[in-house]
N, C-alpha and C. Protein backbone atom coordinates (compact mmCIF):
# COMPACT_ATOMS: atom_id res chain seq x y z
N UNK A 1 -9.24 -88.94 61.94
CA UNK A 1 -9.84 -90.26 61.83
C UNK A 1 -11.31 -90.24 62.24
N UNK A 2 -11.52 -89.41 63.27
CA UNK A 2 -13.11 -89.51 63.52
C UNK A 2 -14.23 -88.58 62.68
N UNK A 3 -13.42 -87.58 62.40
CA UNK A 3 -14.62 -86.89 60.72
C UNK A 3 -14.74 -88.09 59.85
N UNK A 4 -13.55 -88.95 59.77
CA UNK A 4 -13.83 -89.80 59.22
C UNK A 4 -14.25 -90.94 58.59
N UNK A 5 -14.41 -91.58 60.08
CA UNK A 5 -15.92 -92.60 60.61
C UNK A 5 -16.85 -92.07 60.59
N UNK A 6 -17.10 -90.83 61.18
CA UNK A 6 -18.68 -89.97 61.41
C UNK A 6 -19.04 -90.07 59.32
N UNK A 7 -18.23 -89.59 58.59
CA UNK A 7 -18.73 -89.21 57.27
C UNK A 7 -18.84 -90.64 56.34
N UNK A 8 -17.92 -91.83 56.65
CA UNK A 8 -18.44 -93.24 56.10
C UNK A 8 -19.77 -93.63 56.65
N UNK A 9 -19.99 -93.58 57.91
CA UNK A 9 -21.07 -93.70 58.49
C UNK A 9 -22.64 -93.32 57.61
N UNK A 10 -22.27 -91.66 57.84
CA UNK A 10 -23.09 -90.93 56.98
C UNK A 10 -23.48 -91.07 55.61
N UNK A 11 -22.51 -91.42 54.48
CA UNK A 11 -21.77 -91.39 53.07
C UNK A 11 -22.83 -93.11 52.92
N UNK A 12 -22.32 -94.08 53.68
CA UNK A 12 -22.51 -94.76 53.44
C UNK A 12 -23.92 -95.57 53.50
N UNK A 13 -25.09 -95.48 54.35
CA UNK A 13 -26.02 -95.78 54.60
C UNK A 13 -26.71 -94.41 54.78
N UNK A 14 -26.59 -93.16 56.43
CA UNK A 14 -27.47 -92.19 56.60
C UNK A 14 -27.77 -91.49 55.65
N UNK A 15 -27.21 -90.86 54.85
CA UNK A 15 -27.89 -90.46 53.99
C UNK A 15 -29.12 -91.16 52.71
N UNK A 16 -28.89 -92.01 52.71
CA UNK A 16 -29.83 -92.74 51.89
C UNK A 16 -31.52 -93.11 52.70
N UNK A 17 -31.36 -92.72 54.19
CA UNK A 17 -32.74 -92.72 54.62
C UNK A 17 -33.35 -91.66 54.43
N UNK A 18 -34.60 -91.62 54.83
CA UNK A 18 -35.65 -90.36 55.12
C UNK A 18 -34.74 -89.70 56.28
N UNK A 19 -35.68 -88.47 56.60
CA UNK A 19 -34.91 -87.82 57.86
C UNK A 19 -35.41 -88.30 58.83
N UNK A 20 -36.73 -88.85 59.05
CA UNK A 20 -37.70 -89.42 60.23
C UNK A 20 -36.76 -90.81 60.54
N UNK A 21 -35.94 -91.46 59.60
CA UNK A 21 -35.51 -92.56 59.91
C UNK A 21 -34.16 -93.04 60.07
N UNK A 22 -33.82 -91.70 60.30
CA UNK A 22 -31.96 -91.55 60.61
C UNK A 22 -31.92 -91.75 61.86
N UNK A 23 -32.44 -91.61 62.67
CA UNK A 23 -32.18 -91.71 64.08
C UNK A 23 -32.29 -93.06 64.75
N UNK A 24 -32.67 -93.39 63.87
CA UNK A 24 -32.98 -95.11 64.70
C UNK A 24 -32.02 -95.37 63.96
N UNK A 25 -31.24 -95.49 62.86
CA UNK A 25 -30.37 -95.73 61.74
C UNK A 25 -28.70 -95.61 62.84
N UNK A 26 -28.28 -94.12 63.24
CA UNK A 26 -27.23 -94.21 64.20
C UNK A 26 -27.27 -94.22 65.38
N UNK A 27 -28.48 -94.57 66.02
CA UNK A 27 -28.93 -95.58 67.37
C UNK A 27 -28.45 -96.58 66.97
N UNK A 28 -28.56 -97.91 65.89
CA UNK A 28 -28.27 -98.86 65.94
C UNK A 28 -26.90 -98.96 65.78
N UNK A 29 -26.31 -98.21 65.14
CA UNK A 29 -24.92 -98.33 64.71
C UNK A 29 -23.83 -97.65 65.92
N UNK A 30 -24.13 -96.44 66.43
CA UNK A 30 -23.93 -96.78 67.74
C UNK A 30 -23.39 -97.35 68.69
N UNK A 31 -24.54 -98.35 68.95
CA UNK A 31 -24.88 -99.41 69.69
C UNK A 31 -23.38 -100.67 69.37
N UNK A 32 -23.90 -100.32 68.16
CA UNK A 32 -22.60 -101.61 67.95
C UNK A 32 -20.81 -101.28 68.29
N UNK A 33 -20.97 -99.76 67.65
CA UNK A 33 -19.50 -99.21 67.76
C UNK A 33 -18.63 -98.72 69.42
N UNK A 34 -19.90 -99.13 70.09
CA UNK A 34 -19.48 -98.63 71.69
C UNK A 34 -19.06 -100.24 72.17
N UNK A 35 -19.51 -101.29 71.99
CA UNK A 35 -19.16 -102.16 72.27
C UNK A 35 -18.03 -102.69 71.48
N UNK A 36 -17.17 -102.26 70.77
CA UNK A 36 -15.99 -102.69 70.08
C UNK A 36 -14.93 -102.41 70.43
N UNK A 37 -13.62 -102.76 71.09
CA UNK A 37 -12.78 -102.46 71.51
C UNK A 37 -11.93 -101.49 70.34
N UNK A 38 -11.71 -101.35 69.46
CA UNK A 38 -11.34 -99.99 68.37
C UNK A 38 -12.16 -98.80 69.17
N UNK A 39 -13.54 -98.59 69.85
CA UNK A 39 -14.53 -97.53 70.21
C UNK A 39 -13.50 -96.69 71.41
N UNK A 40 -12.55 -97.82 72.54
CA UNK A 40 -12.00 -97.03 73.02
C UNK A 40 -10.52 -95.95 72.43
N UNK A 41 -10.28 -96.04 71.22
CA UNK A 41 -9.36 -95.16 70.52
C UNK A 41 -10.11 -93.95 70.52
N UNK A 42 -11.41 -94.20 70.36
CA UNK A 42 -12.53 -92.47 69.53
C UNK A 42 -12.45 -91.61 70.92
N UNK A 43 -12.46 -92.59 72.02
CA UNK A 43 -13.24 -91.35 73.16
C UNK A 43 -12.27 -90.54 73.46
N UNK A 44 -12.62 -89.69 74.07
CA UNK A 44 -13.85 -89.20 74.13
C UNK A 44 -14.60 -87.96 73.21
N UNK A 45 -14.23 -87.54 71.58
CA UNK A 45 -14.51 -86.85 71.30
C UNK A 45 -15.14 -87.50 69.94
N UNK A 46 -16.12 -89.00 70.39
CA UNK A 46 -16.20 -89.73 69.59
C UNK A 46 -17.92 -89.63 69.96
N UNK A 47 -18.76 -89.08 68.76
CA UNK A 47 -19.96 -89.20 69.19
C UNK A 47 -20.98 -89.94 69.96
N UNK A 48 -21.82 -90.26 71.22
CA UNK A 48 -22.04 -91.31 72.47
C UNK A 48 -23.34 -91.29 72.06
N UNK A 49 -24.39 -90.57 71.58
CA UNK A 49 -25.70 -90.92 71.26
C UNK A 49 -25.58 -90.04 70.07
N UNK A 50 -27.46 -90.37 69.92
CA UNK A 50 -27.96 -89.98 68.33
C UNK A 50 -28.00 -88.12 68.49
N UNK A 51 -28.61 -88.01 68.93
CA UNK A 51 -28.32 -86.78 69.42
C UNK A 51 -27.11 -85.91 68.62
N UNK A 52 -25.83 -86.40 69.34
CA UNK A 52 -24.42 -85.81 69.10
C UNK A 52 -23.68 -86.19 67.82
N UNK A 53 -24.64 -87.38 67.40
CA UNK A 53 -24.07 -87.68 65.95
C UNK A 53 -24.51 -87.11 65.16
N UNK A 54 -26.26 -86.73 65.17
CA UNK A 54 -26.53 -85.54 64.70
C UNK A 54 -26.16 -84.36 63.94
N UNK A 55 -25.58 -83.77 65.14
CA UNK A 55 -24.95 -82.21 65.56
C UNK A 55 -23.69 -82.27 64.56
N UNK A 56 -23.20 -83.98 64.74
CA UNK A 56 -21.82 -83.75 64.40
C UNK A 56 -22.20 -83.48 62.79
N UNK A 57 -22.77 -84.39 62.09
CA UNK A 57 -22.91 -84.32 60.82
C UNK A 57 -23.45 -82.71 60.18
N UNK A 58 -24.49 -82.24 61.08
CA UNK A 58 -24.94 -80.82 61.05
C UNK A 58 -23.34 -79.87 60.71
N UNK A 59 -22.26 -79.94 61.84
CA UNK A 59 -21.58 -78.75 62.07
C UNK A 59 -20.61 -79.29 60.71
N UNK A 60 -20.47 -80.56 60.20
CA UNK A 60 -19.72 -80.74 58.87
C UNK A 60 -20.25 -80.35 57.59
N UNK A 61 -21.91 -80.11 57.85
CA UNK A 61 -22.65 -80.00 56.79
C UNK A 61 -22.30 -78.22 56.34
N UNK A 62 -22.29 -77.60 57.88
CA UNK A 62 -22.34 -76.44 57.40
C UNK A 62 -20.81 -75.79 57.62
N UNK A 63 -20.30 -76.59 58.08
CA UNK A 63 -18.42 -75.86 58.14
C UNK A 63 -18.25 -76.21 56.65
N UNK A 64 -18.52 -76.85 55.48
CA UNK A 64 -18.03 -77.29 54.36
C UNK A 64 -18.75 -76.21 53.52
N UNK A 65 -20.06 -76.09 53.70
CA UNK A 65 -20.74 -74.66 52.86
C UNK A 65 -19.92 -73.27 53.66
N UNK A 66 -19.73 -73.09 54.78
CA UNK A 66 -19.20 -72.20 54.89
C UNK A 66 -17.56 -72.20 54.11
N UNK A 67 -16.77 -73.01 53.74
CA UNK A 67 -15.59 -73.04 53.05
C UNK A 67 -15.84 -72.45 51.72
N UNK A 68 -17.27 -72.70 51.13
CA UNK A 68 -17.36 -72.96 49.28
C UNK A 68 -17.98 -71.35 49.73
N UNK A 69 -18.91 -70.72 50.76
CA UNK A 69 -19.74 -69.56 50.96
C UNK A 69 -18.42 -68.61 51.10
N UNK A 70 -17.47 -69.10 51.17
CA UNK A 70 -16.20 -67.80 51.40
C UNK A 70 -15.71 -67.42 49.42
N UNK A 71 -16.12 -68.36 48.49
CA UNK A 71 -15.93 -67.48 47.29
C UNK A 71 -16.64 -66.77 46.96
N UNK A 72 -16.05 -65.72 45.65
CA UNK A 72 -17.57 -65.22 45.29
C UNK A 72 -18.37 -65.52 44.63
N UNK A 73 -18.52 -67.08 44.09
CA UNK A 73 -19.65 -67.05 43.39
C UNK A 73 -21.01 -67.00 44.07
N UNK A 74 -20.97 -67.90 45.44
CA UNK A 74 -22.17 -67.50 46.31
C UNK A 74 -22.38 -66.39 46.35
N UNK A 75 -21.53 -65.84 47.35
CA UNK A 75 -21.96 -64.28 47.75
C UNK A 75 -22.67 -63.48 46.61
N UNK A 76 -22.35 -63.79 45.10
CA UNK A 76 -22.95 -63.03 44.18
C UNK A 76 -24.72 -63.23 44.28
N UNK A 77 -24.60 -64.54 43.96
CA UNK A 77 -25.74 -65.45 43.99
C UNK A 77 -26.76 -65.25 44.98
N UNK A 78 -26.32 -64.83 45.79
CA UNK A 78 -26.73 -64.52 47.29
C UNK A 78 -27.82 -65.94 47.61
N UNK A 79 -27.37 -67.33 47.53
CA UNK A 79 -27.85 -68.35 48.15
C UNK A 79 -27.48 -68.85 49.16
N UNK A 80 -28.65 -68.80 50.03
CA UNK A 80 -28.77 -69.24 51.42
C UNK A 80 -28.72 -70.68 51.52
N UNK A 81 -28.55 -71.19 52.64
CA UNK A 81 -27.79 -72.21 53.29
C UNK A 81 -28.89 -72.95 53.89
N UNK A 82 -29.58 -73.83 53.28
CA UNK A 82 -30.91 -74.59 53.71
C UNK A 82 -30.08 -76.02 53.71
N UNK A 83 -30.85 -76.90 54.51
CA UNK A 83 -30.68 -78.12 55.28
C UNK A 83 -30.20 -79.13 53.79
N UNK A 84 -31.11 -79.03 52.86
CA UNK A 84 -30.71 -79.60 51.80
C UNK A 84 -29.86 -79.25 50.77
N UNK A 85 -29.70 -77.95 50.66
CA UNK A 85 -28.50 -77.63 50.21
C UNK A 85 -27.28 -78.04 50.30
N UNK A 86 -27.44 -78.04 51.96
CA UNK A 86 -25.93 -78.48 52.90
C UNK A 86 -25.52 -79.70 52.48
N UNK A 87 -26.43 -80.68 52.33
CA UNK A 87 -26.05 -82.17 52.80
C UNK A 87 -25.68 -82.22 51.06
N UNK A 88 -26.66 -82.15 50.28
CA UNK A 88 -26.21 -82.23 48.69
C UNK A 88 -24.75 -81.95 48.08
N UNK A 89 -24.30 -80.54 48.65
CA UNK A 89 -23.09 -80.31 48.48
C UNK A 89 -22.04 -81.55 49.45
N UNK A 90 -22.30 -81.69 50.27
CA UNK A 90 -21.33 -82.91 51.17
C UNK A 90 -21.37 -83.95 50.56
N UNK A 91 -22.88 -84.50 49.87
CA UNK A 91 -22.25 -85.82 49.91
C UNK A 91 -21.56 -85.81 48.20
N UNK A 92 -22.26 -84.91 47.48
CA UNK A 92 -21.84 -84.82 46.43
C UNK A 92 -20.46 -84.50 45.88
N UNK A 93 -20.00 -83.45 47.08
CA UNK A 93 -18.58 -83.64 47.01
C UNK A 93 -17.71 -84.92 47.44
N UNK A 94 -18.37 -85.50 48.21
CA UNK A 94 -17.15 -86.78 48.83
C UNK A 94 -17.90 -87.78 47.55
N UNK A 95 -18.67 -88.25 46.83
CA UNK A 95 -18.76 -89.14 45.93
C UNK A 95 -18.29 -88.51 44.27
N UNK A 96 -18.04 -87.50 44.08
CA UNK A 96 -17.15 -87.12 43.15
C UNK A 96 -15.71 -87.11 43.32
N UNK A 97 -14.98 -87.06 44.33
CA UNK A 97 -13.78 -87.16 44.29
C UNK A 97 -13.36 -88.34 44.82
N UNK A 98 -14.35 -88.78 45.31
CA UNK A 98 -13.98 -91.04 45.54
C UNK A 98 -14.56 -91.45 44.50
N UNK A 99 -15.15 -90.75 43.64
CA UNK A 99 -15.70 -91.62 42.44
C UNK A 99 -16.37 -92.93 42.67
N UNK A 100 -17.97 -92.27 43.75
CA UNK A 100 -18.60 -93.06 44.28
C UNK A 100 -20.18 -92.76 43.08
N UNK A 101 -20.16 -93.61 42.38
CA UNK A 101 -21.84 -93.51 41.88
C UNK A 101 -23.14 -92.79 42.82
N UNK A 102 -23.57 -91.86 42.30
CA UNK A 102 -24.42 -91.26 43.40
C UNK A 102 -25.97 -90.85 41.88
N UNK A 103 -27.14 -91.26 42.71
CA UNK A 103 -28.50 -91.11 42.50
C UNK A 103 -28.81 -89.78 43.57
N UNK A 104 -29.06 -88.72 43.46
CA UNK A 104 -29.87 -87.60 44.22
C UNK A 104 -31.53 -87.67 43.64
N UNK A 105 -32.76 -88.05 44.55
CA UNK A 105 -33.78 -88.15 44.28
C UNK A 105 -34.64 -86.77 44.88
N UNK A 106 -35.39 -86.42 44.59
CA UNK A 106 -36.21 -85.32 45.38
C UNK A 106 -37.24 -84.48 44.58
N UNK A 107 -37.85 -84.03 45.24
CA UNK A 107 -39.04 -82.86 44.46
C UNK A 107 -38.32 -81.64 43.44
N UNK A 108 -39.29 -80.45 42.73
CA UNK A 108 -38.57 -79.47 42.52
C UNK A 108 -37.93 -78.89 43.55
N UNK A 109 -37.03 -78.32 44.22
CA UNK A 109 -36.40 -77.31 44.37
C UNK A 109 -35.77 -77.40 45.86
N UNK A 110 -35.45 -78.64 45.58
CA UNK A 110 -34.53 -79.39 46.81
C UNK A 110 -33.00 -79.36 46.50
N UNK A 111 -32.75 -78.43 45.75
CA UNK A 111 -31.65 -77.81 45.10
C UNK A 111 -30.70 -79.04 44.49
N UNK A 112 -31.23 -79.52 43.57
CA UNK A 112 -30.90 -81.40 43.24
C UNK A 112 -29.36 -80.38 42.34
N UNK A 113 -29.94 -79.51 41.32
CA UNK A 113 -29.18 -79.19 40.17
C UNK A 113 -28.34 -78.06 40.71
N UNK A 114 -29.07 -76.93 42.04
CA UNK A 114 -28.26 -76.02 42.05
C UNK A 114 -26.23 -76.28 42.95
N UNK A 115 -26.82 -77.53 43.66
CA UNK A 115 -25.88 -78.22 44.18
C UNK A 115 -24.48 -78.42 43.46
N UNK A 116 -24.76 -78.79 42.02
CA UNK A 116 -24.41 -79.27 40.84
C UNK A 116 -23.09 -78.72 40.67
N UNK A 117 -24.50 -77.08 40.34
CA UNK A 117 -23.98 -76.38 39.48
C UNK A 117 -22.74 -75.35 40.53
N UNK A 118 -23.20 -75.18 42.28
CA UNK A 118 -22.42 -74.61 42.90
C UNK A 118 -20.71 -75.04 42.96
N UNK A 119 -21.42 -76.82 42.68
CA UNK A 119 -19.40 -77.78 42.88
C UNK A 119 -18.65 -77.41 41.85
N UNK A 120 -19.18 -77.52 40.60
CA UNK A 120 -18.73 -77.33 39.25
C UNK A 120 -18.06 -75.65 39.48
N UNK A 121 -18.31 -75.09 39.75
CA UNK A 121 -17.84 -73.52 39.66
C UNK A 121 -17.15 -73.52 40.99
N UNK A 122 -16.85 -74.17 42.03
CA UNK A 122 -15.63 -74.15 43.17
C UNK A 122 -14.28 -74.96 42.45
N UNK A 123 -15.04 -76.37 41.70
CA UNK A 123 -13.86 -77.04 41.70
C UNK A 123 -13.10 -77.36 40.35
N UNK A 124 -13.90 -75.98 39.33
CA UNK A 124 -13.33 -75.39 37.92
C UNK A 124 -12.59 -74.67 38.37
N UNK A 125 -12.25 -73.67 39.03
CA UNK A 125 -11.72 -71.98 38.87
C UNK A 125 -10.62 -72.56 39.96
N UNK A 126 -9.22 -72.31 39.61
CA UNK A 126 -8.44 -72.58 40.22
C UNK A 126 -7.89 -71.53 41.23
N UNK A 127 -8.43 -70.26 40.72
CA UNK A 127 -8.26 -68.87 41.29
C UNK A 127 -9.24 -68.68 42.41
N UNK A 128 -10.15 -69.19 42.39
CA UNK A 128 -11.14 -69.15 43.42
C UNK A 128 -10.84 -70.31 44.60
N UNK A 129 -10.19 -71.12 44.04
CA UNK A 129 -9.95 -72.30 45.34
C UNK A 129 -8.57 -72.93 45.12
N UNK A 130 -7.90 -72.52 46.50
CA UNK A 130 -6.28 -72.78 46.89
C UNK A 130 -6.46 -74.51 46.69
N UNK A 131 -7.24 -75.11 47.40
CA UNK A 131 -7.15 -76.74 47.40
C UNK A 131 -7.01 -77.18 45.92
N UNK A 132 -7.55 -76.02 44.66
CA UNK A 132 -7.51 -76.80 43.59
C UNK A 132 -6.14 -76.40 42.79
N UNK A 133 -6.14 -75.37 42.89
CA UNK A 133 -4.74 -74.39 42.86
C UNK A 133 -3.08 -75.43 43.60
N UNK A 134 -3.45 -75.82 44.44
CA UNK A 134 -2.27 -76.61 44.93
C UNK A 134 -2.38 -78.22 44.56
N UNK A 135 -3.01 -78.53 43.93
CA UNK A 135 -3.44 -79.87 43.68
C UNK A 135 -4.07 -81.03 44.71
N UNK A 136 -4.61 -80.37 45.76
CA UNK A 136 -5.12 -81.55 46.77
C UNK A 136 -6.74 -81.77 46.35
N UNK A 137 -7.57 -80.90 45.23
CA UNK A 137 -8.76 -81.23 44.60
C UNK A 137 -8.51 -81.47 43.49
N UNK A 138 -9.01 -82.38 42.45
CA UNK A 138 -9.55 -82.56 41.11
C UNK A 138 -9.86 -81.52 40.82
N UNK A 139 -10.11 -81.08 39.81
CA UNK A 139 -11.05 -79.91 38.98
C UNK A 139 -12.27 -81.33 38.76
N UNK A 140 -13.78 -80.41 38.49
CA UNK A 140 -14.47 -81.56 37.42
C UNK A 140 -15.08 -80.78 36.41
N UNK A 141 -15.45 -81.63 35.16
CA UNK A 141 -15.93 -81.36 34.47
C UNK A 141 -17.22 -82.09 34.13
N UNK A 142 -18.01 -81.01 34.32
CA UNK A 142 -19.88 -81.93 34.21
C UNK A 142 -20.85 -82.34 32.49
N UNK A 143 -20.81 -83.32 32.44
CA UNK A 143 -21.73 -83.92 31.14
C UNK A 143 -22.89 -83.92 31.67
N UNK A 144 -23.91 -82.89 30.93
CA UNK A 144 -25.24 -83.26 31.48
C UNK A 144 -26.10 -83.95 30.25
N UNK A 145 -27.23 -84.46 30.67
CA UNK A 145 -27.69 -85.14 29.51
C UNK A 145 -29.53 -84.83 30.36
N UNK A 146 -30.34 -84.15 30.12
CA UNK A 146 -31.49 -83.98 29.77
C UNK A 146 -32.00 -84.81 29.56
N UNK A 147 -32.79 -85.99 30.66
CA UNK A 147 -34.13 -86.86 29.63
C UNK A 147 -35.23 -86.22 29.30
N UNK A 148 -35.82 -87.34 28.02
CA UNK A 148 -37.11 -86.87 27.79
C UNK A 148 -38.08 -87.76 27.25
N UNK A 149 -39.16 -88.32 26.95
CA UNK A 149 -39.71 -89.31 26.33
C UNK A 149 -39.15 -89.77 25.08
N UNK A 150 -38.32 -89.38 24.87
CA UNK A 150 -37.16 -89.92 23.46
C UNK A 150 -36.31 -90.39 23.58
N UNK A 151 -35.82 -90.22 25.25
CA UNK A 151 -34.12 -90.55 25.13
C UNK A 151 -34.56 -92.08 24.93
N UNK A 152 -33.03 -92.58 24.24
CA UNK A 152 -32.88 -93.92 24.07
C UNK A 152 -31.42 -94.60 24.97
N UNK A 153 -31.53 -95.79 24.95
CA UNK A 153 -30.22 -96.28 25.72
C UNK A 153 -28.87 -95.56 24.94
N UNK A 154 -29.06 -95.48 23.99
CA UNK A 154 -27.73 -94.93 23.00
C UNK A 154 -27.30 -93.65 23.07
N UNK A 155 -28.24 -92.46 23.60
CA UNK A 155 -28.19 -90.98 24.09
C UNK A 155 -27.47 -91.57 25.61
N UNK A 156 -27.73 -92.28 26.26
CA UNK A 156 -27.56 -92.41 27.85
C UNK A 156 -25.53 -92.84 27.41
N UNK A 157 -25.76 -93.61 26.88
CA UNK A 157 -24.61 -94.56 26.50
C UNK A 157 -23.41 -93.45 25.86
N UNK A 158 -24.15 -92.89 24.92
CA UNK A 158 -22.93 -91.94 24.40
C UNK A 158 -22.24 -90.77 25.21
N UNK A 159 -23.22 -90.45 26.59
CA UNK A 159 -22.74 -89.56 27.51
C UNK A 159 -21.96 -90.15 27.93
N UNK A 160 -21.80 -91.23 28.19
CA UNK A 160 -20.79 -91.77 29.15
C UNK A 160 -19.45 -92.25 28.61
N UNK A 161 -19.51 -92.28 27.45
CA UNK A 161 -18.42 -92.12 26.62
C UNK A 161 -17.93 -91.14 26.23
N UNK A 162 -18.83 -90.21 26.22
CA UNK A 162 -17.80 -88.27 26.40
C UNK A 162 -17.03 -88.10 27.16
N UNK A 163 -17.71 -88.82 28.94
CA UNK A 163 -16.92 -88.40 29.56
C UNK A 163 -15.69 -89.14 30.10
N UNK A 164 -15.40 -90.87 29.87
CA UNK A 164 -14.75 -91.62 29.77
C UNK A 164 -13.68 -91.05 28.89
N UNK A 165 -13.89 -90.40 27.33
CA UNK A 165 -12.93 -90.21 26.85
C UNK A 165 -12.39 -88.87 27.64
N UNK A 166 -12.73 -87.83 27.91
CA UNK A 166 -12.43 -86.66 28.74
C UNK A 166 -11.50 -87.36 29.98
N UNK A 167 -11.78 -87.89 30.51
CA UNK A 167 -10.92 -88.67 31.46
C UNK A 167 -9.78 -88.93 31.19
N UNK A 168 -10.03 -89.57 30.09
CA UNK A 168 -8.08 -90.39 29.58
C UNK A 168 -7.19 -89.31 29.38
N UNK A 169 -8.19 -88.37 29.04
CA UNK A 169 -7.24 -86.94 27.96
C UNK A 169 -6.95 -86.46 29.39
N UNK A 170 -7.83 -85.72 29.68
CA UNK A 170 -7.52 -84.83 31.23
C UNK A 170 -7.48 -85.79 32.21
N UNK A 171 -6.42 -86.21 33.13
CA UNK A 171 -5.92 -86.95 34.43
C UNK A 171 -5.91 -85.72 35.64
N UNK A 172 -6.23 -84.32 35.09
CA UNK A 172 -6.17 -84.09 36.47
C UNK A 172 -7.90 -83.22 36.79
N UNK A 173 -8.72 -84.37 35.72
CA UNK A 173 -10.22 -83.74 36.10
C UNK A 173 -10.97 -84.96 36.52
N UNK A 174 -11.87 -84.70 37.10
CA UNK A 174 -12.65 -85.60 37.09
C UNK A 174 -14.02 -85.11 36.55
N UNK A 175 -14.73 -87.00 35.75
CA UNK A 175 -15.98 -86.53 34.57
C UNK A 175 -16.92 -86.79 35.81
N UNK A 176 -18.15 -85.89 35.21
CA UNK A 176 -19.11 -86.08 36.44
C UNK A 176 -20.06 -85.91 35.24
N UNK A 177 -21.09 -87.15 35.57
CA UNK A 177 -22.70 -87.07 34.32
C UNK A 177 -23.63 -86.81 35.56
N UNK A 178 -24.58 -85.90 34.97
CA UNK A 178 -25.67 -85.28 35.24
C UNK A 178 -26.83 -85.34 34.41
N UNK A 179 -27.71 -86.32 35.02
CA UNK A 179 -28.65 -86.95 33.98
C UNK A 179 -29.61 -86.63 34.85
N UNK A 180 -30.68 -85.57 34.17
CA UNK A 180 -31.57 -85.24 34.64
C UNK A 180 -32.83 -85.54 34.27
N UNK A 181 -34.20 -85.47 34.69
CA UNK A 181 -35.33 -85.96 34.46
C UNK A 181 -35.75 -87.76 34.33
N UNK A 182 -34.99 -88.29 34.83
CA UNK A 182 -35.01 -89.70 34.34
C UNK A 182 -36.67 -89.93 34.17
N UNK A 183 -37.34 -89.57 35.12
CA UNK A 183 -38.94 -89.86 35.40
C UNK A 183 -39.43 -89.66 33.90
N UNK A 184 -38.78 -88.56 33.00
CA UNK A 184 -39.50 -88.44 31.77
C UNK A 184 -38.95 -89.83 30.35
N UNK A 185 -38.25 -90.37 30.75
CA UNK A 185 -38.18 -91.77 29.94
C UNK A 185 -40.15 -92.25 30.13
N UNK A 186 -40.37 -92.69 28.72
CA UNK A 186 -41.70 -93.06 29.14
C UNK A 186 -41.53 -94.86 28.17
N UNK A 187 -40.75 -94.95 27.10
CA UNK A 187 -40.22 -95.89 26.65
C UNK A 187 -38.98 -96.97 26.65
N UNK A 188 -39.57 -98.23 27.28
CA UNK A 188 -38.44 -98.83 27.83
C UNK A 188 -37.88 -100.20 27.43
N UNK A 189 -38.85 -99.70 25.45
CA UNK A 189 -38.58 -101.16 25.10
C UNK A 189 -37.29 -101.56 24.35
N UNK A 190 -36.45 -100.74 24.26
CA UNK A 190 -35.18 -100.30 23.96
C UNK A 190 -33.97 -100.84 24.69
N UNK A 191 -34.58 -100.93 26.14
CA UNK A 191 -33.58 -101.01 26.89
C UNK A 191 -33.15 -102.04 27.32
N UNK A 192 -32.13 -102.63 27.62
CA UNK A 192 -31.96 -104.37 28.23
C UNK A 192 -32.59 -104.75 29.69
N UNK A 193 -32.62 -105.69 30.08
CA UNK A 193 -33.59 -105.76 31.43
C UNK A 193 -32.31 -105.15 32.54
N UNK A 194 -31.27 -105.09 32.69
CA UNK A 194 -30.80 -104.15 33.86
C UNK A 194 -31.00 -102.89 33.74
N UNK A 195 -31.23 -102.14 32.75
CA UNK A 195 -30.94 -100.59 32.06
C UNK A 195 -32.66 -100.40 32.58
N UNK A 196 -33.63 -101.39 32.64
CA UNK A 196 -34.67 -100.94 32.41
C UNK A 196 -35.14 -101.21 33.84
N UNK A 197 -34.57 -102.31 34.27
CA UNK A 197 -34.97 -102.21 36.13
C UNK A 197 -34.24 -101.29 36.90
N UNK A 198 -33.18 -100.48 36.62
CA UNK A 198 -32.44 -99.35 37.13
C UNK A 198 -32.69 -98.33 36.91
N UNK A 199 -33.03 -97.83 35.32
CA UNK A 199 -33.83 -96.57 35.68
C UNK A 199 -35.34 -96.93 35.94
N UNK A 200 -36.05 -97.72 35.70
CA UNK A 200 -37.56 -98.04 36.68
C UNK A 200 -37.91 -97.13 37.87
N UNK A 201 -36.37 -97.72 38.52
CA UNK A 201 -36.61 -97.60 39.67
C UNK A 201 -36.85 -96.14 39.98
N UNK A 202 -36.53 -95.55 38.96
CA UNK A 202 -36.66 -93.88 39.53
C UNK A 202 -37.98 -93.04 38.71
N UNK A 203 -38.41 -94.14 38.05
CA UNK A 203 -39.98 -93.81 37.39
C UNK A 203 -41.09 -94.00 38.70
């Protein structure tokens, strides 16, 4: 139960800040959860400052890459285990198998895609992973769709109907779209005013 407050916590708001602004983020929250009579069920192995909530999210970030770093597709790969790596694979795994809508924003090589591409090859190969092998993971299967100053709402639209229909057929996958470059949409007169204030937002 308490990985499991610590990771709604996280899942649900911390990750969506900067890193400069996480700390005031589970200071406040915290604050609130120590004064709640449910707070005395957690103690004492229930995180008490920012500090330890920290650490905690840290040692989940990297006990979960160390689970996926025990196949061989890493080890082939020989990719190392950077701060953003870690968290990409976490949250990306818990919003693909809750089938939580997830936006990943960032520069080149904040490993947006290699993240992607590491889940897709743990939670395809059934031989490589017992959890998927025994049925306690989904398999997924990834639709990617490439923007570019051409795409139109109807390219965006028809991905999502690939993988909607993939869904009905396969019940024991889950569809995951991977829509990359949004920034390169440069035409938005196509689009209806939600389609066009939603991806905006990432122009």
């Amino acid at each position: 139960m308490m990985i499991g407050i610590i990771l709604s916590i996280f899942i649900s708001y911390g990750c969506r800040f900067s890193v400069n602004l996480r700390s005031d983020y589970y200071s406040y929250i915290l604050q609130d959860i120590k004064i709640t009579p449910f707070f005395q069920n957690l103690k004492p192995a229930f995180p008490t400052t920012t500090n330890e909530f920290l650490e905690a999210i840290n040692q989940l970030r990297t006990q979960f890459f160390r689970n996926i770093d025990d196949k061989s597709y890493l080890k082939s790969q020989a990719i190392a285990a950077n701060e953003a790596l870690t968290e990409n694979l976490l949250v990306e795994f818990i919003c693909i198998q809750t089938k939580i809508p997830l936006f990943i924003i960032g520069k080149p090589g904040t490993s947006k895609s290699l993240s992607i591409d590491i889940l897709k090859n743990w939670l395809s190969n059934s031989s490589n992973n017992e959890y998927v092998r025994k049925g306690k993971l989904k398999r997924i299967r990834v639709f990617p769709l490439q923007c570019s100053p051409q795409t139109t709402p109807r390219a965006i639209e028809k991905i999502f109907e690939q993988a909607r229909r993939y869904q009905q057929q396969q019940k024991d996958y889950l569809e995951n779209l991977k829509i990359k470059k949004i920034k390169k949409i440069k035409n938005f007169k196509n689009f209806n005013i939600k389609e066009k204030k939603m991806f905006q937002l990432f122009c």
